[in-house]
PDB file of N, CA and C in Angstrom:
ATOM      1  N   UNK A   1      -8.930 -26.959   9.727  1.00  0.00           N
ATOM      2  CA  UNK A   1      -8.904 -26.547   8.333  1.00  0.00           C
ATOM      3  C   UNK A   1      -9.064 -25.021   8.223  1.00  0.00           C
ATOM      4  N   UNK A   2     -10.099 -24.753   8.750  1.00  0.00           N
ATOM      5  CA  UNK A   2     -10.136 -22.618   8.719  1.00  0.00           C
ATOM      6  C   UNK A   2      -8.858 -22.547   8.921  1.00  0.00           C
ATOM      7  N   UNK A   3      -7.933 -22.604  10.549  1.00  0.00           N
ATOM      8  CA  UNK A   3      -6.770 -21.986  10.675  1.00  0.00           C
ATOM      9  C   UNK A   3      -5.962 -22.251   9.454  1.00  0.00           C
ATOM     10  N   UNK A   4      -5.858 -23.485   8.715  1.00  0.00           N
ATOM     11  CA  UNK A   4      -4.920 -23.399   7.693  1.00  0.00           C
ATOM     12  C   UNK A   4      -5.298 -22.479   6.248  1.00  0.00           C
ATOM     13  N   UNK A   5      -6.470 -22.360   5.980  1.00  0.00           N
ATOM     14  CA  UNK A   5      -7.197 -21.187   5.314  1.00  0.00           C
ATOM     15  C   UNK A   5      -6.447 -19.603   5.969  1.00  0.00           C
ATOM     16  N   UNK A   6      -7.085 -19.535   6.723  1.00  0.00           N
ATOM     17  CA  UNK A   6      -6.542 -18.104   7.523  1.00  0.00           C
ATOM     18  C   UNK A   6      -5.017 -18.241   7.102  1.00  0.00           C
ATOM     19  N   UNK A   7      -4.481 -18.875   7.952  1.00  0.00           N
ATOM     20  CA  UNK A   7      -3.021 -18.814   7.398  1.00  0.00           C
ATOM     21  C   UNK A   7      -2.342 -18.460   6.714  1.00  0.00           C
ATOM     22  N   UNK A   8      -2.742 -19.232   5.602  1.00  0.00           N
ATOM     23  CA  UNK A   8      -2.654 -19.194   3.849  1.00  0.00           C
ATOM     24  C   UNK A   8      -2.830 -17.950   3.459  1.00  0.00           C
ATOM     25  N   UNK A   9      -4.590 -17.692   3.784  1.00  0.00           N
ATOM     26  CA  UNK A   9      -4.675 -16.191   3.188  1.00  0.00           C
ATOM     27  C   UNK A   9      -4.067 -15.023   3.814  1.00  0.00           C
ATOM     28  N   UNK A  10      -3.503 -14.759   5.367  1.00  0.00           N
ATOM     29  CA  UNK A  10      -2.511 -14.080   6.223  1.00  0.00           C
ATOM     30  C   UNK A  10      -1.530 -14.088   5.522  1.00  0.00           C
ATOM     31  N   UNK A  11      -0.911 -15.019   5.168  1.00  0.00           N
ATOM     32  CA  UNK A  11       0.618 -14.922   4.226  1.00  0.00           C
ATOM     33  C   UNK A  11       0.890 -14.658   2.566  1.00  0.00           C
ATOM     34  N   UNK A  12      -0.794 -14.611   2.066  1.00  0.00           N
ATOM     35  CA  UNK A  12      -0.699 -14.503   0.664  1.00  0.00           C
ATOM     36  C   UNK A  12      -0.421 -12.604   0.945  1.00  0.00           C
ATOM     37  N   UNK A  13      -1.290 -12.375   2.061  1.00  0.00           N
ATOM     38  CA  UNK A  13      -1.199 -10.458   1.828  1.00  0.00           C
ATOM     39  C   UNK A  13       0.335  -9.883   2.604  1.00  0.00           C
ATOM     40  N   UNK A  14       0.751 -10.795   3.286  1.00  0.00           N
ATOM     41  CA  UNK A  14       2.026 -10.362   4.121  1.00  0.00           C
ATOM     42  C   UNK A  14       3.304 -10.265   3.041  1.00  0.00           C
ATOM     43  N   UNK A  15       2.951 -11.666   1.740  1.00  0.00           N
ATOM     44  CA  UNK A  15       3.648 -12.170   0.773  1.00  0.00           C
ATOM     45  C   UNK A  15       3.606 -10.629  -0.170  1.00  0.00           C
ATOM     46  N   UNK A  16       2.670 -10.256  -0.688  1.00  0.00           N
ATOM     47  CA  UNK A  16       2.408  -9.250  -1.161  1.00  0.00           C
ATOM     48  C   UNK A  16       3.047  -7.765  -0.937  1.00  0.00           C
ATOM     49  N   UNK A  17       2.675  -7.491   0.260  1.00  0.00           N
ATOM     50  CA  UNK A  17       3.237  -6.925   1.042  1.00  0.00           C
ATOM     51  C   UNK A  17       4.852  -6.718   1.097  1.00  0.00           C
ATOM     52  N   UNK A  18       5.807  -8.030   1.037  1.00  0.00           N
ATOM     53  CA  UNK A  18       6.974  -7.546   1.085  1.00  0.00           C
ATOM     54  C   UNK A  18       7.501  -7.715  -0.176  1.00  0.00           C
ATOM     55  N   UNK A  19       6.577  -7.747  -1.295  1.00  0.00           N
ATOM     56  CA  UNK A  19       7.259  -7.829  -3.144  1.00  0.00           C
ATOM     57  C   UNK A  19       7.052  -6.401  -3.190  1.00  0.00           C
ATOM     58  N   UNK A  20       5.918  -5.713  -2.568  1.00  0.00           N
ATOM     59  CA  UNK A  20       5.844  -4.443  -2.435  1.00  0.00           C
ATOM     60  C   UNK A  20       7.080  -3.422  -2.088  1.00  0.00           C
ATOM     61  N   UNK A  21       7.781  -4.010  -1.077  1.00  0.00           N
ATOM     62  CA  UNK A  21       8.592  -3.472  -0.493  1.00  0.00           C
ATOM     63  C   UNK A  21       9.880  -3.523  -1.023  1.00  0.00           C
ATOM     64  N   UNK A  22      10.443  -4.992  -1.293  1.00  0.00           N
ATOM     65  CA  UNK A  22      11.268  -5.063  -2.325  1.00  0.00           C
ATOM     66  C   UNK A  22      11.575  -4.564  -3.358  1.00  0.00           C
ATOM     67  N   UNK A  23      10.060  -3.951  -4.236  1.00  0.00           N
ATOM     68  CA  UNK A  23      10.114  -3.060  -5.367  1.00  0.00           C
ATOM     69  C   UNK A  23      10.358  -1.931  -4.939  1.00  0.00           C
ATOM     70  N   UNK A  24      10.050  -1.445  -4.298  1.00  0.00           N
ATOM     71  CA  UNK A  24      10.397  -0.152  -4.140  1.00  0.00           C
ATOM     72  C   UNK A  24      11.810  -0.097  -3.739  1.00  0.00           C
ATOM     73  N   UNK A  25      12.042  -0.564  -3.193  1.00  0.00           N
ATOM     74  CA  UNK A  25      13.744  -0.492  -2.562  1.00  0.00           C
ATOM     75  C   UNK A  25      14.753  -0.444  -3.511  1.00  0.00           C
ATOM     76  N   UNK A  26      14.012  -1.688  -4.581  1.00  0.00           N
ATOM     77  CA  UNK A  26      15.517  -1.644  -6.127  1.00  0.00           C
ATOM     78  C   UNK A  26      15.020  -0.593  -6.642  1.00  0.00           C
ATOM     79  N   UNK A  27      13.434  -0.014  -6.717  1.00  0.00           N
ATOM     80  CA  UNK A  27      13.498   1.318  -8.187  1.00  0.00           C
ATOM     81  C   UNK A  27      13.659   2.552  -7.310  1.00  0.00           C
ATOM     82  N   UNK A  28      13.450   2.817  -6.376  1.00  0.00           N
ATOM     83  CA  UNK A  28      13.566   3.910  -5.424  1.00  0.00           C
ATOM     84  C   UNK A  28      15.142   4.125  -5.139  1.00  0.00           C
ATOM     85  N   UNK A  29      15.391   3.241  -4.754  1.00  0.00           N
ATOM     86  CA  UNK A  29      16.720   2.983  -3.955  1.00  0.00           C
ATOM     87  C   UNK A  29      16.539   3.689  -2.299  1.00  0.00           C
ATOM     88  N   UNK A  30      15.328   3.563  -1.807  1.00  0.00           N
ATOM     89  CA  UNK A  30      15.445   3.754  -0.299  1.00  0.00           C
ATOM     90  C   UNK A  30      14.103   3.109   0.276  1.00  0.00           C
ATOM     91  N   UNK A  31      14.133   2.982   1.105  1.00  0.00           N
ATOM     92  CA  UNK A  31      13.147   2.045   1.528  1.00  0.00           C
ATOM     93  C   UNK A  31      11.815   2.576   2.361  1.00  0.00           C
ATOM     94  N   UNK A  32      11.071   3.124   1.364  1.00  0.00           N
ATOM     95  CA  UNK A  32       9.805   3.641   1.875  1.00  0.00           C
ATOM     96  C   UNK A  32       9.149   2.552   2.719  1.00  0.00           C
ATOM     97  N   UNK A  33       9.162   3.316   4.333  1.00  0.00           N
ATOM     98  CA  UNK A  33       8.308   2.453   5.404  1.00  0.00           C
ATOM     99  C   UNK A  33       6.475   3.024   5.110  1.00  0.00           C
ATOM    100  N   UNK A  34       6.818   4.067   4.306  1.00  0.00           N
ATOM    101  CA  UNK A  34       5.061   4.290   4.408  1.00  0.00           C
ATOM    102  C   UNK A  34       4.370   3.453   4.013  1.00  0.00           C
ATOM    103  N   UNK A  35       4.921   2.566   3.108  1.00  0.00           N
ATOM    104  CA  UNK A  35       3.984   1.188   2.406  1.00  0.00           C
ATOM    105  C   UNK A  35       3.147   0.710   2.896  1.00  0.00           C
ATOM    106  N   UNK A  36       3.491   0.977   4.021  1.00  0.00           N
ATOM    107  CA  UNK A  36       2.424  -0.228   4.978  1.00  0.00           C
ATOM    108  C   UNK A  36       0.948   0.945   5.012  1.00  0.00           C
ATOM    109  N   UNK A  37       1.761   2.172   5.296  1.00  0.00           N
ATOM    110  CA  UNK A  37       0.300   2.827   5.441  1.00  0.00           C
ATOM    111  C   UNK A  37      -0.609   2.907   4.207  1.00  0.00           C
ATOM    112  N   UNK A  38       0.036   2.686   3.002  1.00  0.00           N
ATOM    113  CA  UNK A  38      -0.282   2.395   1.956  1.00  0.00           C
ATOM    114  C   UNK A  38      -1.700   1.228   1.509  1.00  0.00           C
ATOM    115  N   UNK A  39      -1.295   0.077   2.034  1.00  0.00           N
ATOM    116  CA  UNK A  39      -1.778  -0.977   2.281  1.00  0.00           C
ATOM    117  C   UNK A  39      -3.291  -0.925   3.460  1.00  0.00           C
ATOM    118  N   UNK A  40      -3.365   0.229   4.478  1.00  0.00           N
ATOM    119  CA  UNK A  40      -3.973   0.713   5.248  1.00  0.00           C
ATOM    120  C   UNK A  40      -5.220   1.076   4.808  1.00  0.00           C
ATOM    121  N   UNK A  41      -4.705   1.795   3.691  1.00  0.00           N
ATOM    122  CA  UNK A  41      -5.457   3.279   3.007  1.00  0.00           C
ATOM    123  C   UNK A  41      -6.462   2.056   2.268  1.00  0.00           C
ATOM    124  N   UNK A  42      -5.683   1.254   1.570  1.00  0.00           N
ATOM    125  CA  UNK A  42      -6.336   0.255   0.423  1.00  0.00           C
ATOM    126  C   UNK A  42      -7.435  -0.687   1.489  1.00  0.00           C
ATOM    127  N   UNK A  43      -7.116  -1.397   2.289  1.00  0.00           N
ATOM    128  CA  UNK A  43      -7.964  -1.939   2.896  1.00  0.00           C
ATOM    129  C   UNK A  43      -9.037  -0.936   3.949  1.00  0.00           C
ATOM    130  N   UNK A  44      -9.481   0.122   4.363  1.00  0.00           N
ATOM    131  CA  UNK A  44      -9.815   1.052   4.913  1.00  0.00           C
ATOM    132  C   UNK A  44     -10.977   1.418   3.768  1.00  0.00           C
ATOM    133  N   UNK A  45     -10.429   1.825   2.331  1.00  0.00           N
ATOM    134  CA  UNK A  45     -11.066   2.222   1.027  1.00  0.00           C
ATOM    135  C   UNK A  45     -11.991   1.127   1.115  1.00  0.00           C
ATOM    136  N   UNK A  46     -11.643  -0.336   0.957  1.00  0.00           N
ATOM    137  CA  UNK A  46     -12.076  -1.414   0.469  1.00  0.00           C
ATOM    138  C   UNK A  46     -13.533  -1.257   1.700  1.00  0.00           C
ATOM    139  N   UNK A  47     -13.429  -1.118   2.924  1.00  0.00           N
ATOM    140  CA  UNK A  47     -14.156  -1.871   3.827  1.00  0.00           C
ATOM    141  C   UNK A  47     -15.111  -0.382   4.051  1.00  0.00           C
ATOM    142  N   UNK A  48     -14.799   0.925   3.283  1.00  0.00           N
ATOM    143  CA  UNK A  48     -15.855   1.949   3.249  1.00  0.00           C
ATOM    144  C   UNK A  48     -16.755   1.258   2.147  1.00  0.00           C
ATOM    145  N   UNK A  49     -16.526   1.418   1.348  1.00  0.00           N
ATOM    146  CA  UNK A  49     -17.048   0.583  -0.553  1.00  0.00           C
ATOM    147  C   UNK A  49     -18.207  -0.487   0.254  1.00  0.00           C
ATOM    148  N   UNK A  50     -17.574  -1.504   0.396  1.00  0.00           N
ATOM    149  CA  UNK A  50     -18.214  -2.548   1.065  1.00  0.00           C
ATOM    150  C   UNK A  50     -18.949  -2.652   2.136  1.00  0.00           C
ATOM    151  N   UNK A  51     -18.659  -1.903   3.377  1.00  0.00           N
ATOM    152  CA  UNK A  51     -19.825  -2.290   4.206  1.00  0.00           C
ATOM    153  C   UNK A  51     -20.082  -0.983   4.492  1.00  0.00           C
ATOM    154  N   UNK A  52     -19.946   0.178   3.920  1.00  0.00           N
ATOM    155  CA  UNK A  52     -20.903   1.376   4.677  1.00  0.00           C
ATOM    156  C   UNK A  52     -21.494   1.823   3.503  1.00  0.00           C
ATOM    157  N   UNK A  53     -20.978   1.690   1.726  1.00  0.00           N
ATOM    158  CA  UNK A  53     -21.554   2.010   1.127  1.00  0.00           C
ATOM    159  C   UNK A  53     -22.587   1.014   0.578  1.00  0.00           C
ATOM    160  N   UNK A  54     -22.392   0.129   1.304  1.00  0.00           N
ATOM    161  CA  UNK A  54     -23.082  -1.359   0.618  1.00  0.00           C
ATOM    162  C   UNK A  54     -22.751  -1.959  -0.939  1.00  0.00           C
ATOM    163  N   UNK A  55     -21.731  -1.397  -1.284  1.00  0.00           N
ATOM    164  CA  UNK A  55     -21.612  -1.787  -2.792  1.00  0.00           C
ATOM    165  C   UNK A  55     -20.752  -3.646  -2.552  1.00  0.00           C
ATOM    166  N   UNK A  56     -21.005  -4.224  -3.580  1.00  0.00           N
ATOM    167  CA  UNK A  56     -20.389  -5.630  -3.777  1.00  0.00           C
ATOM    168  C   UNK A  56     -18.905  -5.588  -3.970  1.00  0.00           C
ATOM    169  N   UNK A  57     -18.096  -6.479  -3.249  1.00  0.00           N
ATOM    170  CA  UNK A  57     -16.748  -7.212  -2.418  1.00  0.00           C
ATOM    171  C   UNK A  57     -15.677  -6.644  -3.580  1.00  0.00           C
ATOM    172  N   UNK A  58     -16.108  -7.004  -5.028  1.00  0.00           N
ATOM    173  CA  UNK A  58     -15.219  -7.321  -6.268  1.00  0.00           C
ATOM    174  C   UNK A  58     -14.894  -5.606  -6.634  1.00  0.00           C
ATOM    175  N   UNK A  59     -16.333  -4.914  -6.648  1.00  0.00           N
ATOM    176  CA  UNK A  59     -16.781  -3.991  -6.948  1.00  0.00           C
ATOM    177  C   UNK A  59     -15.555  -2.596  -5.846  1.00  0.00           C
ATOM    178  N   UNK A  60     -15.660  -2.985  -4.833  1.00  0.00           N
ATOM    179  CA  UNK A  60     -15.093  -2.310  -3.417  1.00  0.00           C
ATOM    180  C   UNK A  60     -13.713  -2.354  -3.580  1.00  0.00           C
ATOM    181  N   UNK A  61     -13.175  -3.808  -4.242  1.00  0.00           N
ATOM    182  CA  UNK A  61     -11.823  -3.878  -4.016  1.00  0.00           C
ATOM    183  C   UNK A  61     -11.116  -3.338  -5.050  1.00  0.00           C
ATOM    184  N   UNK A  62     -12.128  -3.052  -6.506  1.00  0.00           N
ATOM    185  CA  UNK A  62     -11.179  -2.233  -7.796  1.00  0.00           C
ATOM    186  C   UNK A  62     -11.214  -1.120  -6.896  1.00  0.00           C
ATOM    187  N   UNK A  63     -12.118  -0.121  -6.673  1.00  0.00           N
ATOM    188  CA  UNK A  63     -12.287   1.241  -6.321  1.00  0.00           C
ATOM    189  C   UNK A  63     -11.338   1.113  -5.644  1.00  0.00           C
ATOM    190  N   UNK A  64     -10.876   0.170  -4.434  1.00  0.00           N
ATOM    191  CA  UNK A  64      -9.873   0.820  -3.196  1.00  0.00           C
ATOM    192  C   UNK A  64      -8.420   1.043  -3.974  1.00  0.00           C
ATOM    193  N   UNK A  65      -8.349   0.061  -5.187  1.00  0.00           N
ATOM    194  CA  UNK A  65      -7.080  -0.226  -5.799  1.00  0.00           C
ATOM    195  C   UNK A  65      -7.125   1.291  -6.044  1.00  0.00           C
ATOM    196  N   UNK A  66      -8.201   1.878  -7.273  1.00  0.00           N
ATOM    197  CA  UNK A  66      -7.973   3.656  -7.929  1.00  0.00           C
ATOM    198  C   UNK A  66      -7.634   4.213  -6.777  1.00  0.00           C
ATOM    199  N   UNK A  67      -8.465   4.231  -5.600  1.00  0.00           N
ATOM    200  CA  UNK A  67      -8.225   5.340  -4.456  1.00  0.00           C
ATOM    201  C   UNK A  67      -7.038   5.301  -4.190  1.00  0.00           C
ATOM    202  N   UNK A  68      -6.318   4.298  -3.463  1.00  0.00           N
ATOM    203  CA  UNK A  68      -5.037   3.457  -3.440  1.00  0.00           C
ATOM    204  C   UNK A  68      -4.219   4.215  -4.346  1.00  0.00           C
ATOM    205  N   UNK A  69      -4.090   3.820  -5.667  1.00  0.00           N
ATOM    206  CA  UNK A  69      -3.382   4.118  -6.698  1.00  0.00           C
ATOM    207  C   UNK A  69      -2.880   5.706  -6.408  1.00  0.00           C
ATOM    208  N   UNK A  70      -4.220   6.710  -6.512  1.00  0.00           N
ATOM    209  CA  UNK A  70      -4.405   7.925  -6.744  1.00  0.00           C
ATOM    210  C   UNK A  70      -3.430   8.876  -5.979  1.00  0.00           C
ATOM    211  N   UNK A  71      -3.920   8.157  -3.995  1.00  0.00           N
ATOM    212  CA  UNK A  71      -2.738   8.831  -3.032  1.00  0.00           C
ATOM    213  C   UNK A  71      -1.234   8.388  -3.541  1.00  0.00           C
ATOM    214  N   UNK A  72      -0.724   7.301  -3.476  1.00  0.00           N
ATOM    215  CA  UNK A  72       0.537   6.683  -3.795  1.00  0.00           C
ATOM    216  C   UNK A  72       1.081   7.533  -5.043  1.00  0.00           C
ATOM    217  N   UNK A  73      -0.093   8.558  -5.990  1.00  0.00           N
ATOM    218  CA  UNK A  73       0.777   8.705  -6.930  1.00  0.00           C
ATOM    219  C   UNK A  73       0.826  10.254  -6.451  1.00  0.00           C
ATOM    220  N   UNK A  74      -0.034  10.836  -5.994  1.00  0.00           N
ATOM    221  CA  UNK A  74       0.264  11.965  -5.312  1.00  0.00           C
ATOM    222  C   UNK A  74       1.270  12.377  -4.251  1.00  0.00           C
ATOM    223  N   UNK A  75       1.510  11.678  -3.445  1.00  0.00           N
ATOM    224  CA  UNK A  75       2.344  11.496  -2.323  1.00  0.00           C
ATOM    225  C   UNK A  75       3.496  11.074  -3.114  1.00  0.00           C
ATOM    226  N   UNK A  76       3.715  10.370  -3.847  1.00  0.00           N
ATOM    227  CA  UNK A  76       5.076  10.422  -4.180  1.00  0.00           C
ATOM    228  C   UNK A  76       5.202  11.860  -5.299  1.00  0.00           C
ATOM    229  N   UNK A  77       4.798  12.302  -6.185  1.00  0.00           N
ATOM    230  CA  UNK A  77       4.917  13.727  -6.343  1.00  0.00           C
ATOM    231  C   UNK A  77       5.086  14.794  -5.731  1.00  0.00           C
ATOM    232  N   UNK A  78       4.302  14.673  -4.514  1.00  0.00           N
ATOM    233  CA  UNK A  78       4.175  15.760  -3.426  1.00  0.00           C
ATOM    234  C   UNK A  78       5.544  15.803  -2.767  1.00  0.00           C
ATOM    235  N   UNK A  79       5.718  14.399  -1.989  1.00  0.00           N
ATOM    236  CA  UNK A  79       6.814  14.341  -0.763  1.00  0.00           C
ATOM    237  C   UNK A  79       7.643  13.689  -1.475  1.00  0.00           C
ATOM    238  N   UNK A  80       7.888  12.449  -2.278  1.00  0.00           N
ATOM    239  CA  UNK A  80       9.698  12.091  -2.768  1.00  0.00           C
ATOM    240  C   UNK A  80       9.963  12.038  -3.880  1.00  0.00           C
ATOM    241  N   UNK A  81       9.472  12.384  -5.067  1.00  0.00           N
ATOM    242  CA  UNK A  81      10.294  13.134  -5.830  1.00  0.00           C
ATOM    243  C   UNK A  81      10.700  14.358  -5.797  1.00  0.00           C
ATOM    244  N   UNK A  82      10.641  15.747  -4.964  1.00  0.00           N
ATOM    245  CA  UNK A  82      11.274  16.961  -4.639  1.00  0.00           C
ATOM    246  C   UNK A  82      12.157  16.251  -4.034  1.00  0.00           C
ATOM    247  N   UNK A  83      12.512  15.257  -3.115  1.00  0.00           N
ATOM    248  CA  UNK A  83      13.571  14.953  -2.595  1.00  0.00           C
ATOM    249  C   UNK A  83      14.935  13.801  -2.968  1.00  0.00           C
ATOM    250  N   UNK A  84      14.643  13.964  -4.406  1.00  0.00           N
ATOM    251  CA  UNK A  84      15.613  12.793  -4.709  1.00  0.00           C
ATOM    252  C   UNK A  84      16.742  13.314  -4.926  1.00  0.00           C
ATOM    253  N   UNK A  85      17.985  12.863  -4.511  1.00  0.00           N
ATOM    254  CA  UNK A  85      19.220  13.250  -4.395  1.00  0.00           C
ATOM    255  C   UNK A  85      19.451  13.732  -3.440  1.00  0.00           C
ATOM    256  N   UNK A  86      18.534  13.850  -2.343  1.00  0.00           N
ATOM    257  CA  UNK A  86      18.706  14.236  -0.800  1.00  0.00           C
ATOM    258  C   UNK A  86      19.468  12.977  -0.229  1.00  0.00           C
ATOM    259  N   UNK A  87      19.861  13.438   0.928  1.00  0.00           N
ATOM    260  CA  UNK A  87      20.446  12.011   1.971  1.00  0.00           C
ATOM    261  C   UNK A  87      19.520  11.319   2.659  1.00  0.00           C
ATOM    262  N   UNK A  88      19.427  10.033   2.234  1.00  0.00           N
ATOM    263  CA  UNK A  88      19.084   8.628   2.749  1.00  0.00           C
ATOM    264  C   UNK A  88      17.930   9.413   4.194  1.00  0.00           C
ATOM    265  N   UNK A  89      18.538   9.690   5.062  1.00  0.00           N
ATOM    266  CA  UNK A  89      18.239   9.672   6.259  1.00  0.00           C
ATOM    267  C   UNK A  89      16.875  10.922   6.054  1.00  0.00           C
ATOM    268  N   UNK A  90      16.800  11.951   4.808  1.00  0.00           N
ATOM    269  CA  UNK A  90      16.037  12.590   4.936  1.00  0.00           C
ATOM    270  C   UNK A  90      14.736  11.821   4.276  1.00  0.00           C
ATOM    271  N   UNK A  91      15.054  11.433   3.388  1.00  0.00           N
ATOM    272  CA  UNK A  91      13.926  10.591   2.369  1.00  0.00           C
ATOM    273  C   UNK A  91      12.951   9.470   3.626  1.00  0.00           C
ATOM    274  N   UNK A  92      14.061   8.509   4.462  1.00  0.00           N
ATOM    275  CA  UNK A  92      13.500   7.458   5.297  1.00  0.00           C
ATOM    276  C   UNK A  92      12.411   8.510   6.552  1.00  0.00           C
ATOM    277  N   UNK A  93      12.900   9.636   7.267  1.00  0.00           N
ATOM    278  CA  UNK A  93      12.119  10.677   7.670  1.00  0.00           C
ATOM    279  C   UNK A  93      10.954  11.171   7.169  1.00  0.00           C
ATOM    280  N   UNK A  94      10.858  11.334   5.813  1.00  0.00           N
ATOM    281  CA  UNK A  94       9.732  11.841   5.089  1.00  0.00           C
ATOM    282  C   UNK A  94       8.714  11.058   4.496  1.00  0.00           C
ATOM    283  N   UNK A  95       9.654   9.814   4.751  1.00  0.00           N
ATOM    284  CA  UNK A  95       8.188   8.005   4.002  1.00  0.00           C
ATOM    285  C   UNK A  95       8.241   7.947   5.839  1.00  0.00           C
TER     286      UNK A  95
END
């Protein structure tokens, strides 16, 4: 029963993960691989919050979302919107 738990919850974030990716691909139109590091940043945030700052699970996982949020909106200001209307191959280089 755990492994089918694990499972489940392995594929609910993998599931996530590629609606993530999908979105970006139709509104972007190129396929940012940084996502994943994206996803990194958020769980990394989450597990500072939670076990080094000692704050509670629910509490850890909004904050990682703002932190989360904050880079994703910087980084795309910073690095791909100056580059839109560039070629494909420079944009996939720079995510």
């Amino acid at each position: 029963m755990q492994f089918a738990v694990y499972g489940l919850l392995l594929g609910c974030a993998l599931l996530l993960a590629t609606v993530g990716f999908s979105m970006i691909r139709r509104i972007e139109g190129f396929l940012n691989i940084a996502h994943g590091q994206m996803l990194a940043v958020g769980a990394y945030s989450c597990y500072v919050f939670n076990s080094i700052l000692g704050w509670h699970i629910i509490l850890s996982a909004f904050a990682a979302v703002l932190v989360t949020s904050v880079i994703g909106y910087l980084v795309a200001h910073v690095v791909f919107f100056p580059l839109k209307g560039k070629p494909p191959l420079l944009i996939a280089i720079a995510s």
